[in-house]
C-alpha atoms as a PDB file:
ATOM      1  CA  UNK A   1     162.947  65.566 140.468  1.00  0.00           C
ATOM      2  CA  UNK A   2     163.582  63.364 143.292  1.00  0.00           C
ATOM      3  CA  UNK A   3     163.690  65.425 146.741  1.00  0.00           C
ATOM      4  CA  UNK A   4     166.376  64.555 149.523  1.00  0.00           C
ATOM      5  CA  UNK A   5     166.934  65.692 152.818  1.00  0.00           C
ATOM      6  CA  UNK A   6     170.591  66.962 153.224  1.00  0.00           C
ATOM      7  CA  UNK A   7     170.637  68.512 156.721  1.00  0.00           C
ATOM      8  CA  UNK A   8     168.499  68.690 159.957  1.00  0.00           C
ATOM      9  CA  UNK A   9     169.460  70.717 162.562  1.00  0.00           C
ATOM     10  CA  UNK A  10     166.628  70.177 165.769  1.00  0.00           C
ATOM     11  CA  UNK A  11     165.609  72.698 168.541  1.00  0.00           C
ATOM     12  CA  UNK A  12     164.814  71.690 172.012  1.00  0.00           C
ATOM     13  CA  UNK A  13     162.982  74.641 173.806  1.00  0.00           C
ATOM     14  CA  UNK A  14     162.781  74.633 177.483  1.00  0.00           C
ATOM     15  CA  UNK A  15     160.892  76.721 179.588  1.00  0.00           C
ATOM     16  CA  UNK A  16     159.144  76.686 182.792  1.00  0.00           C
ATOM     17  CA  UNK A  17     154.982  77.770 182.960  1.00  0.00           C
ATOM     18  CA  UNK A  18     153.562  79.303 185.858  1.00  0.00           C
ATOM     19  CA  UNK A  19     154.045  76.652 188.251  1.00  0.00           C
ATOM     20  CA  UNK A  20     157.330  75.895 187.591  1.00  0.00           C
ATOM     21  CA  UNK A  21     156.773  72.675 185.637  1.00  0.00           C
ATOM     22  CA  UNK A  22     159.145  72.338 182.749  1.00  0.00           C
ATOM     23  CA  UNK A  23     157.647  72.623 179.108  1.00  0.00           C
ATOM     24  CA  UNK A  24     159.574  71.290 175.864  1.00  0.00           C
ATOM     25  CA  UNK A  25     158.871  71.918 172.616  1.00  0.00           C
ATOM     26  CA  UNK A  26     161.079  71.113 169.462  1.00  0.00           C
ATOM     27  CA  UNK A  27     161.703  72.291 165.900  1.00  0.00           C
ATOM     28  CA  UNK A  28     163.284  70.373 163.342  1.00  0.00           C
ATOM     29  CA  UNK A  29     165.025  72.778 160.280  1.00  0.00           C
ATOM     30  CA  UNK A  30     165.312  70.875 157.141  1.00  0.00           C
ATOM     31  CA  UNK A  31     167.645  71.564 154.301  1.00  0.00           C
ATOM     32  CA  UNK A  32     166.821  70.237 151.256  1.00  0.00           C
ATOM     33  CA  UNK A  33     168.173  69.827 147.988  1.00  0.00           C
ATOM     34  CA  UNK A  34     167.612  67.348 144.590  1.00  0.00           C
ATOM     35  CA  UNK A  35     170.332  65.068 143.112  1.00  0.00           C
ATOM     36  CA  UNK A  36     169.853  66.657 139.477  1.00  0.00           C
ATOM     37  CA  UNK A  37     170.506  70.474 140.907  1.00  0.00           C
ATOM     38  CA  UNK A  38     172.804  69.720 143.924  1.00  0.00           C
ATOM     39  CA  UNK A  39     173.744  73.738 144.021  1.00  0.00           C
ATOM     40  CA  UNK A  40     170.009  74.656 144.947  1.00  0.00           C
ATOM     41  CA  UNK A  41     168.425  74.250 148.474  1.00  0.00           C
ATOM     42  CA  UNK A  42     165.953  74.847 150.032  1.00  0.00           C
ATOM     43  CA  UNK A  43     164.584  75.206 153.969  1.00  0.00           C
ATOM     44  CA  UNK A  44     161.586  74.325 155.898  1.00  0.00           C
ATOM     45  CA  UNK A  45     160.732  74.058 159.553  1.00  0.00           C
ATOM     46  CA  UNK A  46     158.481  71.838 160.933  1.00  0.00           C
ATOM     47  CA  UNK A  47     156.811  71.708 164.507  1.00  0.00           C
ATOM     48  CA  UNK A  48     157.717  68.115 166.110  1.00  0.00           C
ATOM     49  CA  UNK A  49     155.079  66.746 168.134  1.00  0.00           C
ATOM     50  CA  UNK A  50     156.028  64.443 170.916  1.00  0.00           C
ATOM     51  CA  UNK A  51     154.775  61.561 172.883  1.00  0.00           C
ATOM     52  CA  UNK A  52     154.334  61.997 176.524  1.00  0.00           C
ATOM     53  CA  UNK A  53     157.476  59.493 176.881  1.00  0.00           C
ATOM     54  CA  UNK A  54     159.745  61.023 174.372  1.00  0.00           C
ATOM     55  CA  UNK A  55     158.745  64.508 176.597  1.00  0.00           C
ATOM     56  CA  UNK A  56     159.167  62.768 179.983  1.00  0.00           C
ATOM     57  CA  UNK A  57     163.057  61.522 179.043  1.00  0.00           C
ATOM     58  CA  UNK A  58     163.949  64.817 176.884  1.00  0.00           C
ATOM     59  CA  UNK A  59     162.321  66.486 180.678  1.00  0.00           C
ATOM     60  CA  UNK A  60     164.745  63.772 182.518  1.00  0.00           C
ATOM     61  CA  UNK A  61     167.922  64.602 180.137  1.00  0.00           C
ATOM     62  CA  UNK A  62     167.495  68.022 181.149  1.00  0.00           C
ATOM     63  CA  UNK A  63     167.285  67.679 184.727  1.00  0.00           C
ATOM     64  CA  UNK A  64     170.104  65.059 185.085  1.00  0.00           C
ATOM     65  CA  UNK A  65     172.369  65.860 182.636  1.00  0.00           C
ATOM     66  CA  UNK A  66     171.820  69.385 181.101  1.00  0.00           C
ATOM     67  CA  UNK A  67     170.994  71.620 184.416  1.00  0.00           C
ATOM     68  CA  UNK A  68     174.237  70.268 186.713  1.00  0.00           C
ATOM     69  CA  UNK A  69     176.564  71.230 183.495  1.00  0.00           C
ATOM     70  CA  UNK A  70     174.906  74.256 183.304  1.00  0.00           C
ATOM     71  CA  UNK A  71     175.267  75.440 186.701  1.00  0.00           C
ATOM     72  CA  UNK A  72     179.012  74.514 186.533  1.00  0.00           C
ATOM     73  CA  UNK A  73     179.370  76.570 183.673  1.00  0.00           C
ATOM     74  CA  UNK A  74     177.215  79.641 184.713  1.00  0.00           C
END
C-alpha cells in the first residue's frame, strides 16, 4: 500500500528568550492517506529543523513584513 502525502499545514512559532532575541521554531502536520483506501487518513507531526539561513530570513520576514502588519492591525 503505497503511502501519499495529501495535506501539510506548517507552524511558525515566534517568541522572544530572555534577552529579547527572537526564537523560531516550526511544525509541519501531515495528512496522509493511500490511493487504494482514499476514505482513510491519517496524521503525524514532525519537528522541522532549520538551517541558520532558513532561521535568519523566516527572523527577517517577521521583522519586515509580519510585525508592521501586525501593529496596523492590533
Amino acid at each position: 500500500m503505497a503511502k501519499k502525502i495529501n495535506r501539510i499545514v506548517i507552524q511558525i512559532d515566534v517568541t522572544r528568550d530572555e534577552l529579547g532575541e527572537i526564537v523560531v521554531s516550526e511544525m509541519a502536520d501531515l495528512t496522509i492517506g493511500a490511493d487504494e483506501y482514499p476514505e482513510f487518513e491519517s496524521r503525524k507531526g514532525i519537528p522541522i529543523t532549520l538551517t541558520p539561513t532558513q532561521e535568519t530570513a523566516i527572523i527577517n520576514h517577521i521583522k519586515n513584513v509580519v510585525l508592521p502588519q501586525a501593529e496596523l492591525n492590533k
